[in-house]
N, C-alpha and C. Protein backbone atom coordinates (compact mmCIF):
# COMPACT_ATOMS: atom_id res chain seq x y z
N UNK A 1 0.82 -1.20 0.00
CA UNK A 1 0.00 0.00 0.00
C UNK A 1 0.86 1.26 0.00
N UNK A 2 2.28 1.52 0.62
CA UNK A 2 2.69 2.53 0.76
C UNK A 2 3.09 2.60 -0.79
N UNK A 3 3.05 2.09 -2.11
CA UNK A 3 3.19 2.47 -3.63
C UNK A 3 1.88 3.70 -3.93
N UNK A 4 1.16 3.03 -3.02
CA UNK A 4 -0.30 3.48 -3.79
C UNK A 4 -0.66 4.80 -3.05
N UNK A 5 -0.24 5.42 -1.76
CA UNK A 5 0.29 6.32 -0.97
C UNK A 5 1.03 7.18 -1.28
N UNK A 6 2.35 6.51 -1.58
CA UNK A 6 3.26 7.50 -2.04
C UNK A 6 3.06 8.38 -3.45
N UNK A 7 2.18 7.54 -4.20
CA UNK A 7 2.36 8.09 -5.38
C UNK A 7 0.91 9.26 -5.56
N UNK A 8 0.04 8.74 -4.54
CA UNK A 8 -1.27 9.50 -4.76
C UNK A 8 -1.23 11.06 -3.13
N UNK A 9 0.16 10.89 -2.78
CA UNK A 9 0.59 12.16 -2.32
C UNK A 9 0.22 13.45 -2.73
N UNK A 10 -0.10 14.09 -2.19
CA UNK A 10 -0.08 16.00 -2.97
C UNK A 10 0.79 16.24 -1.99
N UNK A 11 1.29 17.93 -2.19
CA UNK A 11 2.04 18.95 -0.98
C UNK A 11 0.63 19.04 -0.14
N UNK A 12 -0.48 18.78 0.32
CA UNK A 12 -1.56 18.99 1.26
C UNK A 12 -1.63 17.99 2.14
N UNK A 13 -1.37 16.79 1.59
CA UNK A 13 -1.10 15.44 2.67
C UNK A 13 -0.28 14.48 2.36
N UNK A 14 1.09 15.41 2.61
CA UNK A 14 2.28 14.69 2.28
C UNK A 14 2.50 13.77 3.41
N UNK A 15 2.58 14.08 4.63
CA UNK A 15 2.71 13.68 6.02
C UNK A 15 2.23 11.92 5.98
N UNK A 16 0.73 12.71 5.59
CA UNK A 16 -0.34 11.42 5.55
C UNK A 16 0.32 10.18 4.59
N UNK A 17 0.29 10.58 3.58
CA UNK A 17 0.66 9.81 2.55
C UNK A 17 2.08 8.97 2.49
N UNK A 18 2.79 9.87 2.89
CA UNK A 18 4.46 9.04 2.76
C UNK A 18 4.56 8.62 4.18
N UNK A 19 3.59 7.98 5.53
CA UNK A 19 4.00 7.41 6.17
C UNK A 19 4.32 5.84 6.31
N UNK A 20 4.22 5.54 5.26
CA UNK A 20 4.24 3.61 4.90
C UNK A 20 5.53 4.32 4.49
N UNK A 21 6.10 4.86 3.88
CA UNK A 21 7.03 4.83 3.11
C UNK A 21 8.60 4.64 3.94
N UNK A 22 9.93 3.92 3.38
CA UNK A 22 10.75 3.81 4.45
C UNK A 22 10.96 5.15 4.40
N UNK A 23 12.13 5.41 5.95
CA UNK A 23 12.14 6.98 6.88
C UNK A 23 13.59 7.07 6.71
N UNK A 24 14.26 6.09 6.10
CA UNK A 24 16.00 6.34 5.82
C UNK A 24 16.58 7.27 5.26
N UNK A 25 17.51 7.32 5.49
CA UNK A 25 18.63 8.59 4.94
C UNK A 25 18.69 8.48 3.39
N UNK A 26 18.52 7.14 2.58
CA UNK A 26 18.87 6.96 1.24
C UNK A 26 17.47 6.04 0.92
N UNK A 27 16.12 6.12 1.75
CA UNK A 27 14.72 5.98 1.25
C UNK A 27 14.84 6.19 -0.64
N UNK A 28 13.51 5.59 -1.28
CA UNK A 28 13.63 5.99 -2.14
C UNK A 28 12.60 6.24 -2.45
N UNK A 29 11.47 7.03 -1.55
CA UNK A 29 11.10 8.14 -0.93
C UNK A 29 11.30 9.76 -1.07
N UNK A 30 11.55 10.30 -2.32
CA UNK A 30 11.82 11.36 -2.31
C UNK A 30 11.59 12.40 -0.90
N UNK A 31 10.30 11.98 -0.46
CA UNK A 31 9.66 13.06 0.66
C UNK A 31 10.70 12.46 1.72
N UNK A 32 10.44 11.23 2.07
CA UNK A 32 10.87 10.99 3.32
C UNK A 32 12.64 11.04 3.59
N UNK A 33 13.05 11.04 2.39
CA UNK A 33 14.90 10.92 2.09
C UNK A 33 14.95 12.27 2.82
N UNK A 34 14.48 13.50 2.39
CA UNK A 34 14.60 14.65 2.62
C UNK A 34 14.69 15.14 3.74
N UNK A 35 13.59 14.38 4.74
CA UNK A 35 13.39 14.62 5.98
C UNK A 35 14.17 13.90 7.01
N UNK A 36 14.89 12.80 6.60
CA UNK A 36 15.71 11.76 7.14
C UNK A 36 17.38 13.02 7.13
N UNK A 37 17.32 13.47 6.12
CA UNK A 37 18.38 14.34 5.72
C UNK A 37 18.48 15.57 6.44
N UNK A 38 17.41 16.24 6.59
CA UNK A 38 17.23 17.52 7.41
C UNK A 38 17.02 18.55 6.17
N UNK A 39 16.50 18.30 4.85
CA UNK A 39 16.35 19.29 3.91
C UNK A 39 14.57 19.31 3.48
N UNK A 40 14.14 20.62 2.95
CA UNK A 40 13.26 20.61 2.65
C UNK A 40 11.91 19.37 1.79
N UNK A 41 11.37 18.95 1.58
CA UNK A 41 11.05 17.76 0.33
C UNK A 41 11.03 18.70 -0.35
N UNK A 42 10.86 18.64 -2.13
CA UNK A 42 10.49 19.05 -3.12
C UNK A 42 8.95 19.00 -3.21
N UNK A 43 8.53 20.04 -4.16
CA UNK A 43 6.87 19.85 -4.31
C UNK A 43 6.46 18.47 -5.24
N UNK A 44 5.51 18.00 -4.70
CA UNK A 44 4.91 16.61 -5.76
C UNK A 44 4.92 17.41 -7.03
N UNK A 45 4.28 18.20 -7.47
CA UNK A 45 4.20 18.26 -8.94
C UNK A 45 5.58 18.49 -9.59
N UNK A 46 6.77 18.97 -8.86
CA UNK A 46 7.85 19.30 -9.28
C UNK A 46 8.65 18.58 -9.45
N UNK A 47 8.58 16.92 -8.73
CA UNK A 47 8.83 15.70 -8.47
C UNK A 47 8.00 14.83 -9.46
N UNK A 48 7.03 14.79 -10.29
CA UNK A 48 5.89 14.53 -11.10
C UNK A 48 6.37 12.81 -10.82
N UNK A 49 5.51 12.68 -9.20
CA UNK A 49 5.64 11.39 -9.20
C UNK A 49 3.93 10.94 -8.96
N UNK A 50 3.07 12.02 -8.43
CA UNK A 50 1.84 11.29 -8.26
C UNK A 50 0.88 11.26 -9.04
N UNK A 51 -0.27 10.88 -8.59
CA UNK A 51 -1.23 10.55 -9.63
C UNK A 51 -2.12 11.32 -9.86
N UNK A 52 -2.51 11.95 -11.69
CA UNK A 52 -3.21 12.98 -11.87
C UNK A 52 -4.81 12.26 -12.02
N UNK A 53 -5.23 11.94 -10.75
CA UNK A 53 -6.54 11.37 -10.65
C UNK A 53 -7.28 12.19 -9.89
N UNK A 54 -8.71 12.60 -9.95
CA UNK A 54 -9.49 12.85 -8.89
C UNK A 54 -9.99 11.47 -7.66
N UNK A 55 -10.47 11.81 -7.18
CA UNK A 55 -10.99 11.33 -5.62
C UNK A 55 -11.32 9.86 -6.26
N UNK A 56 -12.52 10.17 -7.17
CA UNK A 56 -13.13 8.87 -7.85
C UNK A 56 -11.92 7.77 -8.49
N UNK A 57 -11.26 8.44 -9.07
CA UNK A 57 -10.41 7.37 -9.90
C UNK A 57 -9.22 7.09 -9.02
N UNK A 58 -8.91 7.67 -7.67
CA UNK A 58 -8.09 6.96 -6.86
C UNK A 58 -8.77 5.96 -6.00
N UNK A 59 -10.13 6.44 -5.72
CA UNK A 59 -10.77 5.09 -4.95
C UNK A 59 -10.58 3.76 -5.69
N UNK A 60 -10.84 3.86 -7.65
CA UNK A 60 -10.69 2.89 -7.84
C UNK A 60 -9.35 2.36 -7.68
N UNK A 61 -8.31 2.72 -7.74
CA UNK A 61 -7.19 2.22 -7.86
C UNK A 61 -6.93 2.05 -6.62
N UNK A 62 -7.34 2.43 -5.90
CA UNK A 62 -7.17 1.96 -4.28
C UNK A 62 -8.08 0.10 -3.92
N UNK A 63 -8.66 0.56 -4.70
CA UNK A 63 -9.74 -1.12 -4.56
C UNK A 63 -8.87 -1.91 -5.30
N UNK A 64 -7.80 -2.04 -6.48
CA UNK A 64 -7.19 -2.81 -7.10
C UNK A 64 -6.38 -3.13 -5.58
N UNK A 65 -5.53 -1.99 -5.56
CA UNK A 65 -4.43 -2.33 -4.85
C UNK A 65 -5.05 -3.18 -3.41
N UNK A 66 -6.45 -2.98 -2.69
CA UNK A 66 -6.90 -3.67 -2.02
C UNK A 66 -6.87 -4.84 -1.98
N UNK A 67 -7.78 -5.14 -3.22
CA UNK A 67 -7.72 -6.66 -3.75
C UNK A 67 -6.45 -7.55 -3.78
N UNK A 68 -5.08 -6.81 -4.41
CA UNK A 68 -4.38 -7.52 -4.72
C UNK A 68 -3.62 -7.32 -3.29
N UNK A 69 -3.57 -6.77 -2.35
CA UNK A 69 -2.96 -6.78 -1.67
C UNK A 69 -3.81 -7.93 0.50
N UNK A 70 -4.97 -8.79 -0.32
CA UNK A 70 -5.44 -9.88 0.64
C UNK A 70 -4.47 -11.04 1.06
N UNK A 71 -4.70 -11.07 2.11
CA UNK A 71 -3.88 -12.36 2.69
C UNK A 71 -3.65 -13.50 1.29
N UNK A 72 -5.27 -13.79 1.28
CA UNK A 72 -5.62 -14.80 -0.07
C UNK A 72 -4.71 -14.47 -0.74
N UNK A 73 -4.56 -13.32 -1.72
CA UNK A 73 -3.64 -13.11 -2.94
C UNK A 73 -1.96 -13.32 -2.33
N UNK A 74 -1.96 -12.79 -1.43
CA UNK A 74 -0.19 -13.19 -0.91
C UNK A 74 0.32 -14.33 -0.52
N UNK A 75 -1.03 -15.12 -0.25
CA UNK A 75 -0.36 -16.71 0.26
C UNK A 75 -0.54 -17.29 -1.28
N UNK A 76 -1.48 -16.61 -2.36
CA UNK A 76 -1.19 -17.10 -3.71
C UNK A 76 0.00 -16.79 -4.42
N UNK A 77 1.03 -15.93 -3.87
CA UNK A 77 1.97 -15.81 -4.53
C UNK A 77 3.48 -16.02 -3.69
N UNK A 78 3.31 -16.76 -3.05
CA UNK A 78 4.33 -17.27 -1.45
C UNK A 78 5.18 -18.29 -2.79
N UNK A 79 6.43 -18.29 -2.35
CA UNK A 79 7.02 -19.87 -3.05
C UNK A 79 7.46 -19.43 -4.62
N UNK A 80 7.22 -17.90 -4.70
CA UNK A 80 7.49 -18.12 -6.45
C UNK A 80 6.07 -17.93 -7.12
N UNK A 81 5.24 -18.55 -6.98
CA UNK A 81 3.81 -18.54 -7.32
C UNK A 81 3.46 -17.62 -7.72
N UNK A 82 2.83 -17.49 -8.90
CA UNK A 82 2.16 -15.85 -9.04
C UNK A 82 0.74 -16.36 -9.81
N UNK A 83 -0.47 -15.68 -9.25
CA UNK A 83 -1.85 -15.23 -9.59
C UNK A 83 -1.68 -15.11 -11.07
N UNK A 84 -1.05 -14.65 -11.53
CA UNK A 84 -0.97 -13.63 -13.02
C UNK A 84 0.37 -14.22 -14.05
N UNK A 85 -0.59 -14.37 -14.78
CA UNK A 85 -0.22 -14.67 -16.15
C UNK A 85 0.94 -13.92 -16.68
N UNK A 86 0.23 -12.43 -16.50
CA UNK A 86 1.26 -11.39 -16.55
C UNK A 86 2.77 -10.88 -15.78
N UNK A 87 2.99 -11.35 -14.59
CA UNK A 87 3.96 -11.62 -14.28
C UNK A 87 5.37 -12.08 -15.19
N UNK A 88 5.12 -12.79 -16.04
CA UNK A 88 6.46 -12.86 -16.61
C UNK A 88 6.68 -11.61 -17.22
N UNK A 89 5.91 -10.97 -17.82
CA UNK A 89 5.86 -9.85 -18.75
C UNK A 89 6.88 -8.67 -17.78
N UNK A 90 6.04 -8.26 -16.64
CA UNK A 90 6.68 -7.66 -15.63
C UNK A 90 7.96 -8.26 -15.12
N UNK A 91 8.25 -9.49 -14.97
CA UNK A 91 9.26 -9.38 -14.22
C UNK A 91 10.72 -9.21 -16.04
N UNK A 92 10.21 -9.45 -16.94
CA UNK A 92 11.06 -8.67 -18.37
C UNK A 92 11.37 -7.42 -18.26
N UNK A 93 10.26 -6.26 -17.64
CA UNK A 93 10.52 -5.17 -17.78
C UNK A 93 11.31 -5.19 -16.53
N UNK A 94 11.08 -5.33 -15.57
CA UNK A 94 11.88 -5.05 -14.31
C UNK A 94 13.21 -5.33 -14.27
N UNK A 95 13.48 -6.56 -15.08
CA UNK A 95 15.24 -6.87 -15.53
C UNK A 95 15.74 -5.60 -16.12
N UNK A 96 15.48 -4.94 -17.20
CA UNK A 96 15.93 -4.00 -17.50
C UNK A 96 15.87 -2.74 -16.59
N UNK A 97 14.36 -2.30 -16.11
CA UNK A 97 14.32 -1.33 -15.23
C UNK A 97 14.07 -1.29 -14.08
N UNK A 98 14.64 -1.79 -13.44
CA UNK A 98 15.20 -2.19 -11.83
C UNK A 98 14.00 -1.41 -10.78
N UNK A 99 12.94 -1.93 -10.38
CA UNK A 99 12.13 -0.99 -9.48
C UNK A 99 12.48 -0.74 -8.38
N UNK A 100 13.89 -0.98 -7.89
CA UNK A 100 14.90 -0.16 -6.76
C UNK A 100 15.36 0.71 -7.44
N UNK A 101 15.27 1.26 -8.37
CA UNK A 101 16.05 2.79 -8.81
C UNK A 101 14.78 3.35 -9.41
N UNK A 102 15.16 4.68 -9.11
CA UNK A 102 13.97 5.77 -9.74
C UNK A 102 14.42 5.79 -11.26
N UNK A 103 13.57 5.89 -12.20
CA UNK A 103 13.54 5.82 -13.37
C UNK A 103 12.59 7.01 -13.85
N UNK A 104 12.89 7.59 -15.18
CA UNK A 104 12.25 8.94 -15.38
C UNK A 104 11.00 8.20 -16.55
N UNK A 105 9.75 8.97 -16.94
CA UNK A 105 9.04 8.03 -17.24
C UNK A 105 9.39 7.77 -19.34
N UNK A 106 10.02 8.45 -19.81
CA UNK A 106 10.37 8.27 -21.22
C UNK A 106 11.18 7.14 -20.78
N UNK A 107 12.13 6.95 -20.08
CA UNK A 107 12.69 5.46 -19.92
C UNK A 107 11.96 4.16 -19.80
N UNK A 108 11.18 4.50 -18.65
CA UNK A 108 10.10 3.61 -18.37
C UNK A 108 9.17 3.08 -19.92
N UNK A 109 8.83 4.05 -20.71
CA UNK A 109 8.36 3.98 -21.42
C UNK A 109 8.64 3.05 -22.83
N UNK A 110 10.36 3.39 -22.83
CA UNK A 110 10.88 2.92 -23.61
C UNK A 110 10.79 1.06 -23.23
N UNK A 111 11.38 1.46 -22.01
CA UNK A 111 11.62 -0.22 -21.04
C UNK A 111 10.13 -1.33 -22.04
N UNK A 112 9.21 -0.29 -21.62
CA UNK A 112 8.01 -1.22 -21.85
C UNK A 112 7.66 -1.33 -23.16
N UNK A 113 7.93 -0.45 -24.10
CA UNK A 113 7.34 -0.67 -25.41
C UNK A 113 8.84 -2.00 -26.13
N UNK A 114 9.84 -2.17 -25.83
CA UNK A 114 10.69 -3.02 -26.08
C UNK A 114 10.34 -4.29 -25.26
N UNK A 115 10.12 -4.20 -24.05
CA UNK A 115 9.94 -5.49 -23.00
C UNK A 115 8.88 -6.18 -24.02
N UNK A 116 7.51 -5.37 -23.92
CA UNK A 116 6.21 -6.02 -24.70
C UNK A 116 6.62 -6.21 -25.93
N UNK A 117 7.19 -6.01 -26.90
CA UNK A 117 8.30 -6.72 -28.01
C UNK A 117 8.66 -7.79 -27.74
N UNK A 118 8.85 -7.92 -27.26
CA UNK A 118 10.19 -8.98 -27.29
C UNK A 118 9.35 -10.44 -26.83
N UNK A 119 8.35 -9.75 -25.27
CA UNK A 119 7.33 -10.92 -25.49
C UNK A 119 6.46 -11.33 -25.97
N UNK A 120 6.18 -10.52 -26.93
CA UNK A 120 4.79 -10.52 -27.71
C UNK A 120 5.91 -11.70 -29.57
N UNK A 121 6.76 -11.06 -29.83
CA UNK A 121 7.03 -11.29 -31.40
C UNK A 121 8.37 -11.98 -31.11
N UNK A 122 9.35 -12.16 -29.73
CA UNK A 122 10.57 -13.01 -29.64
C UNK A 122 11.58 -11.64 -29.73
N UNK A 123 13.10 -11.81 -29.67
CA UNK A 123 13.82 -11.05 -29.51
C UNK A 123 14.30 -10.82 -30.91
N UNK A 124 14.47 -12.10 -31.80
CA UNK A 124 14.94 -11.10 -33.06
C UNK A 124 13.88 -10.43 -33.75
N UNK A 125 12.47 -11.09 -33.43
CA UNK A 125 11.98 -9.83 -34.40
C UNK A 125 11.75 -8.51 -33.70
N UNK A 126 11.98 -8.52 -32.88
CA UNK A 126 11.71 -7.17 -31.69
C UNK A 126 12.96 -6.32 -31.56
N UNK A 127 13.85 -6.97 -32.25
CA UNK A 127 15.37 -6.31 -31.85
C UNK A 127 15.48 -4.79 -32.27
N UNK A 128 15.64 -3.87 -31.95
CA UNK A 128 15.57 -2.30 -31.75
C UNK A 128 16.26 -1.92 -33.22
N UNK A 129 17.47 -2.91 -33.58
CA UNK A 129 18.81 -2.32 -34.70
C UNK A 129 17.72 -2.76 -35.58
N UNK A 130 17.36 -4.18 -35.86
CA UNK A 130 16.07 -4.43 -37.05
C UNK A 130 15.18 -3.50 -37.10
N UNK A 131 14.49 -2.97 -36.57
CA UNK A 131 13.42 -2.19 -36.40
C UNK A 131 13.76 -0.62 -36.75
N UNK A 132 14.94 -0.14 -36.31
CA UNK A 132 15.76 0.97 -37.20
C UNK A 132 16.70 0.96 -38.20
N UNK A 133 16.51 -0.14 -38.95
CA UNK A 133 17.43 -0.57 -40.01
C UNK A 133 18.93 -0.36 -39.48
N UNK A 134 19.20 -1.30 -38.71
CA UNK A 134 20.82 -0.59 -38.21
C UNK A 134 21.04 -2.36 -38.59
N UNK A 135 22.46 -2.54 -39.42
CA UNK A 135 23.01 -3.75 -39.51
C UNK A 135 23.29 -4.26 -38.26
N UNK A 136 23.50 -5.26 -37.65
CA UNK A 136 23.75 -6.20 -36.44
C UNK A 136 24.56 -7.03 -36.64
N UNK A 137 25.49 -7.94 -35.76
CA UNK A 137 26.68 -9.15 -36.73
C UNK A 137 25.92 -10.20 -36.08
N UNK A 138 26.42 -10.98 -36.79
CA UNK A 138 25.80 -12.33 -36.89
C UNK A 138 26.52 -12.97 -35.64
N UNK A 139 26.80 -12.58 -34.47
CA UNK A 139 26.92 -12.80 -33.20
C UNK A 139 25.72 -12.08 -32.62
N UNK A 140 25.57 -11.12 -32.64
CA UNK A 140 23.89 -10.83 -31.98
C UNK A 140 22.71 -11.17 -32.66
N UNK A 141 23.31 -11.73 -33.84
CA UNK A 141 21.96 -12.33 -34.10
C UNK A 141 21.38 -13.65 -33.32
N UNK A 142 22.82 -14.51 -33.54
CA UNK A 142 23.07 -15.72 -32.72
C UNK A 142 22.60 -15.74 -31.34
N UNK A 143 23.31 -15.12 -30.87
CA UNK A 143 22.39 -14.37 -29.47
C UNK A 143 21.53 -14.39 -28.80
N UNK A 144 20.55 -13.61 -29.77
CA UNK A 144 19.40 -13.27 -29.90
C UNK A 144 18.46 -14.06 -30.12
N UNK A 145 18.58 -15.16 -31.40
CA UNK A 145 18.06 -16.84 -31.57
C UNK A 145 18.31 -17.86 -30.43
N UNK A 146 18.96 -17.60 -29.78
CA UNK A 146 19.36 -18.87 -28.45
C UNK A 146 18.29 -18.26 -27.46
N UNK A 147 18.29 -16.51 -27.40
CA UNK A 147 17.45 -15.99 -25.89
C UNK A 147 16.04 -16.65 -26.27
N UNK A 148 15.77 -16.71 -27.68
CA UNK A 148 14.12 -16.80 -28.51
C UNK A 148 13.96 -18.37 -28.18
N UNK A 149 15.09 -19.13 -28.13
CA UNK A 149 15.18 -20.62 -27.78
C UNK A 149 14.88 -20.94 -26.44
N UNK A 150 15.62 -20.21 -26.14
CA UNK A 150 15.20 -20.27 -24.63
C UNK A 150 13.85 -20.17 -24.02
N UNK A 151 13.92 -19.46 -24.63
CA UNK A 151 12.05 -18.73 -24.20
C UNK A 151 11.10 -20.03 -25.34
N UNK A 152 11.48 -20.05 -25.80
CA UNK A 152 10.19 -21.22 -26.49
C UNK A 152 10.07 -22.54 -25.62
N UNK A 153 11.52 -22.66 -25.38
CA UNK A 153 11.82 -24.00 -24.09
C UNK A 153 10.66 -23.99 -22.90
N UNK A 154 10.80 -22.81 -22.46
CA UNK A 154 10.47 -22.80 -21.24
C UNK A 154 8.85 -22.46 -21.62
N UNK A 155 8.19 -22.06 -22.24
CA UNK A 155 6.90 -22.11 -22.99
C UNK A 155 6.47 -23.55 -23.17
N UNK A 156 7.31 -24.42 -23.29
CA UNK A 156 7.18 -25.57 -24.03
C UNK A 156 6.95 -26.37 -23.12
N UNK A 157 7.82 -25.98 -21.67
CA UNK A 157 7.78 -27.15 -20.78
C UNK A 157 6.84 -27.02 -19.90
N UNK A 158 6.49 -25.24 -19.47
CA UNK A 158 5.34 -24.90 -18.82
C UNK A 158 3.92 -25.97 -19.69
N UNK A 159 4.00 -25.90 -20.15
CA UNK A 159 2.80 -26.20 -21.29
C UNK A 159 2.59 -27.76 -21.13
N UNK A 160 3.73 -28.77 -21.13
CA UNK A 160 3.45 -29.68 -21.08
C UNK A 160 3.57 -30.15 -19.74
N UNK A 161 3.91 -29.49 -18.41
CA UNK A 161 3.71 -29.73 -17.13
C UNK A 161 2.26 -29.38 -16.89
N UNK A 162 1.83 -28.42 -17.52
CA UNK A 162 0.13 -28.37 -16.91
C UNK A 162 -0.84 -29.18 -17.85
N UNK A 163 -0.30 -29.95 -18.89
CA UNK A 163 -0.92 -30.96 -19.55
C UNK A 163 -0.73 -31.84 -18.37
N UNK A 164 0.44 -32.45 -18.48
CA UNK A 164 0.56 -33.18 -16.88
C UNK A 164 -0.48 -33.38 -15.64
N UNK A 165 -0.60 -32.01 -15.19
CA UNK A 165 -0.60 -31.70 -13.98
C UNK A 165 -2.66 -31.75 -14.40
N UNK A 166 -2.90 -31.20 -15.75
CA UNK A 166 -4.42 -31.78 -16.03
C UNK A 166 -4.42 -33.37 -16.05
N UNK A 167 -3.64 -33.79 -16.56
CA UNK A 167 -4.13 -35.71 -17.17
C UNK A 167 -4.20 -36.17 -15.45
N UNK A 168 -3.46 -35.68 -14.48
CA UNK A 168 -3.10 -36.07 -12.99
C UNK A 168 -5.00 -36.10 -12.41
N UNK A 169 -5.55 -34.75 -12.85
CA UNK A 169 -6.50 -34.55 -12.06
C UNK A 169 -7.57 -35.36 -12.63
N UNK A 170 -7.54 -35.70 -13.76
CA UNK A 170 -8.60 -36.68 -14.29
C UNK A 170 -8.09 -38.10 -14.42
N UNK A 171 -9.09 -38.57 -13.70
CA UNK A 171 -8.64 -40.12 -14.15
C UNK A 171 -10.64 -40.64 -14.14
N UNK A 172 -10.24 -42.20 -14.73
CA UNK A 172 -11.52 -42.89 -15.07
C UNK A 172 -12.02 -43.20 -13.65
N UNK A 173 -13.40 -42.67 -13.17
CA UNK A 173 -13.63 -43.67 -12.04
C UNK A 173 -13.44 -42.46 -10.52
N UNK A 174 -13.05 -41.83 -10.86
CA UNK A 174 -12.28 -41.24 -9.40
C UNK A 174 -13.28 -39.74 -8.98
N UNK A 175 -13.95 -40.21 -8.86
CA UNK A 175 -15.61 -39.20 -8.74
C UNK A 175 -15.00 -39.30 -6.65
């Protein structure tokens, strides 16, 4: 919850808002770094970290983060486990853009329109130099075909473990 806090902060209830947030000297926490430090915070809009929602559209996003944040959903994702499909997708972008470092949002942006590439069409057809006509050597191409191998592997084996893990739950007779 302190994501969904920190980011739906104004300068009116900063106090309120960044108290989930850690209180350390090197927080990553803009507000709270500041105050750990003994320096002023910066203004949220000047910081353009929160959310340009009214009341209504933060309640909703407050009910997501509700939801996903139930005992239920956390003991569903204990062990590795994840609820969501989408998860691999995210944890692609997060390799590149590390959600322990602040990132500006044209980066972010970039992160994601390449991440969703790459899982949507594989890495060579998603590759950035193809896509701007820039020649590549036939070592990154190579590369690039083994990461796409890889990833079909592991597509392949997911796939036939939950064939598995279906033929397990059905059998003749076992009502």
């Amino acid at each position: 919850m302190s994501s969904f806090y920190h980011c739906s902060a104004t300068d009116k209830n900063a106090s309120f808002h960044h108290r989930l947030c850690p209180k350390e000297k090197d927080s990553w926490c803009f507000y709270n770094r500041a105050l750990a430090n003994g320096d002023t915070p910066k203004s949220h809009s000047e910081m353009n970290v929160h959310f340009e929602l009214d009341d209504e559209g933060l309640n909703l996003v407050k009910q997501v983060y509700d939801r996903l944040t139930t005992d239920d959903m956390m003991m569903k994702c204990m062990r590795g486990k994840t609820p969501n499909t989408n998860e691999s997708l995210h944890s692609r972008i997060w390799k590149y853009c590390s959600n322990h470092k602040n990132a500006t949002k044209p980066i972010l942006d970039f992160v994601v329109a390449t991440a969703t590439a790459a899982y949507n069409t594989g890495y060579v057809a998603s590759n950035i130099n193809k896509l701007l006509g820039i020649p590549y050597s036939k070592h990154l191409n190579n590369h690039l075909k083994a990461l796409d191998d890889i990833m079909d592997f592991s597509l392949k084996r997911k796939m036939r473990n939950k064939r598995l893990q279906q033929d397990l739950e059905y059998a003749s007779g076992s009502f």
